[in-house]
Protein backbone atom coordinates (compact mmCIF):
# COMPACT_ATOMS: atom_id res chain seq x y z
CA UNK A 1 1.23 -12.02 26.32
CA UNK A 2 -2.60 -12.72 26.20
CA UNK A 3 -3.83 -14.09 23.38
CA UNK A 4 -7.13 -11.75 23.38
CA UNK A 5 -4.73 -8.46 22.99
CA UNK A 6 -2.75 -10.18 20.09
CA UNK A 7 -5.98 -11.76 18.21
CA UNK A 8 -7.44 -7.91 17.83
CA UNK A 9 -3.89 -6.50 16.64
CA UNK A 10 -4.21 -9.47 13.96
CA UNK A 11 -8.26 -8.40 13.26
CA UNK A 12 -7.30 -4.62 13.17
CA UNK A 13 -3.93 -5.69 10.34
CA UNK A 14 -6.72 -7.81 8.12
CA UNK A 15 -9.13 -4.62 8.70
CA UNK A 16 -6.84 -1.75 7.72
CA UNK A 17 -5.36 -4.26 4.80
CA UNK A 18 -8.76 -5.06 3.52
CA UNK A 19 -9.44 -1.12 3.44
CA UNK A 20 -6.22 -0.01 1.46
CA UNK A 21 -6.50 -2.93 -0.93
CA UNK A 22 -10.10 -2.84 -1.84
CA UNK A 23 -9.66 0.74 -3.23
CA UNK A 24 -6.87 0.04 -5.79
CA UNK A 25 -8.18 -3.53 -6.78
CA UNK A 26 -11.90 -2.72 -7.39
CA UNK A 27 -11.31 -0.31 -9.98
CA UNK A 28 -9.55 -2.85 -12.04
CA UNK A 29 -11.61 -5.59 -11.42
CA UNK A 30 -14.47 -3.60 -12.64
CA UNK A 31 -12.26 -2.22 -15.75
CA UNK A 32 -11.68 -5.90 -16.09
CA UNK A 33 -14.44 -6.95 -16.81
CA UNK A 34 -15.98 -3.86 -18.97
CA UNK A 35 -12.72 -4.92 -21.08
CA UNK A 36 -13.21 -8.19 -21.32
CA UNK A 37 -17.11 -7.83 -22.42
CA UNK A 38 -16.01 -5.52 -24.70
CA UNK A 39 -13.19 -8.01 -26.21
CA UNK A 40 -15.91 -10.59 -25.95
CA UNK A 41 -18.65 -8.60 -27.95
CA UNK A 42 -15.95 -7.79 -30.68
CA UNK A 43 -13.73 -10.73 -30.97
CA UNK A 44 -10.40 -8.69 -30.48
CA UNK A 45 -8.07 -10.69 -28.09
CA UNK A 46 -5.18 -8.28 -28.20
CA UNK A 47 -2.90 -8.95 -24.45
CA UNK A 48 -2.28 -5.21 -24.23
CA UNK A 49 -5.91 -4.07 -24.60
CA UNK A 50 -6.75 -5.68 -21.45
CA UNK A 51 -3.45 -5.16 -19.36
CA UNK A 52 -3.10 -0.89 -20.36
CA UNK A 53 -6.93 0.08 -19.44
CA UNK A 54 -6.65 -2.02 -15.81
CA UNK A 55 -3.15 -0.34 -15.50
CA UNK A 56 -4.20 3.41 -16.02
CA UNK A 57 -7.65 2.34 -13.77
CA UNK A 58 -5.20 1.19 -10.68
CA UNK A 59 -3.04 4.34 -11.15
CA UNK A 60 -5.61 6.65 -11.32
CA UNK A 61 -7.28 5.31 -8.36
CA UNK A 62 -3.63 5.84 -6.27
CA UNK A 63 -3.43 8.84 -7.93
CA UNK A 64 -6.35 10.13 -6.16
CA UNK A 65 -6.83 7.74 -3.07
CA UNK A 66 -2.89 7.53 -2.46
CA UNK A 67 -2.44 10.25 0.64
CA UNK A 68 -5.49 8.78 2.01
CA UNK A 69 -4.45 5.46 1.76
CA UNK A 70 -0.58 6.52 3.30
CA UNK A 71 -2.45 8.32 6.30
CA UNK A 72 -4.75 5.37 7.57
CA UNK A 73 -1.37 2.64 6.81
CA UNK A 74 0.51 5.71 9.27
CA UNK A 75 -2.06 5.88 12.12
CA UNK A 76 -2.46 2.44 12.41
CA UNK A 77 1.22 2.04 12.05
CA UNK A 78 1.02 4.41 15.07
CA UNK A 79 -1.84 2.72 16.71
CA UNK A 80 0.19 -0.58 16.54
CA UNK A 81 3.52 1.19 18.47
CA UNK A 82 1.17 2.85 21.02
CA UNK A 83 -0.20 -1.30 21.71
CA UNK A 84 3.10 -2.72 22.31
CA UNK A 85 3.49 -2.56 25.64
CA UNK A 86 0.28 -4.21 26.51
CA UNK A 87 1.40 -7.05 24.08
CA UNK A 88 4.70 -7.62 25.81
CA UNK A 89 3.08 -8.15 29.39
C-alpha cells in the first residue's frame, strides 16, 4: 500500500467533509450570533429563543442544500470504490 495513494484518500475525506459540513453549520453559527446580540441588546435569556431560530436555520439550509449535499457524499463514495484497488497494491 503506498502511503502517497492513502494520504490523498484521507485529504479528499477532510475535503468533501469540510464541504458538506460548512453548509449546514454556517447558517447557525451566523443565526447564533444575530440571536445572541439580540438577547444581549434586550436582556431576554430565554434557552428556547436561542436553540428554535438555529434549529429552523440548520433545517432550512438541508432543506434546500440536502440533494446536493447527498450527490457530492455519493460520488465521492463512488470515487473512493473506484480507488481501491490501487490502495490494496
Amino acid at each position: 500500500m503506498d502511503t502517497v495513494l492513502v494520504m490523498d484518500a484521507l485529504r479528499a475525506t477532510m475535503w468533501v467533509l469540510a464541504q458538506l459540513v460548512a453548509p449546514v453549520i454556517l447558517p447557525a453559527l451566523v443565526t447564533g450570533f444575530v440571536v445572541g446580540m439580540l438577547q444581549a441588546a434586550t436582556g431576554i435569556s430565554e434557552s428556547t429563543l436561542s436553540f428554535v431560530p438555529k434549529l429552523v436555520a440548520t433545517l432550512g439550509t438541508l432543506l434546500f442544500l440536502g440533494s446536493m449535499m447527498l450527490r457530492a457524499l455519493a460520488d465521492f463514495t463512488l470515487e473512493l470504490y473506484d480507488r481501491i484497488p490501487a490502495l490494496l497494491r
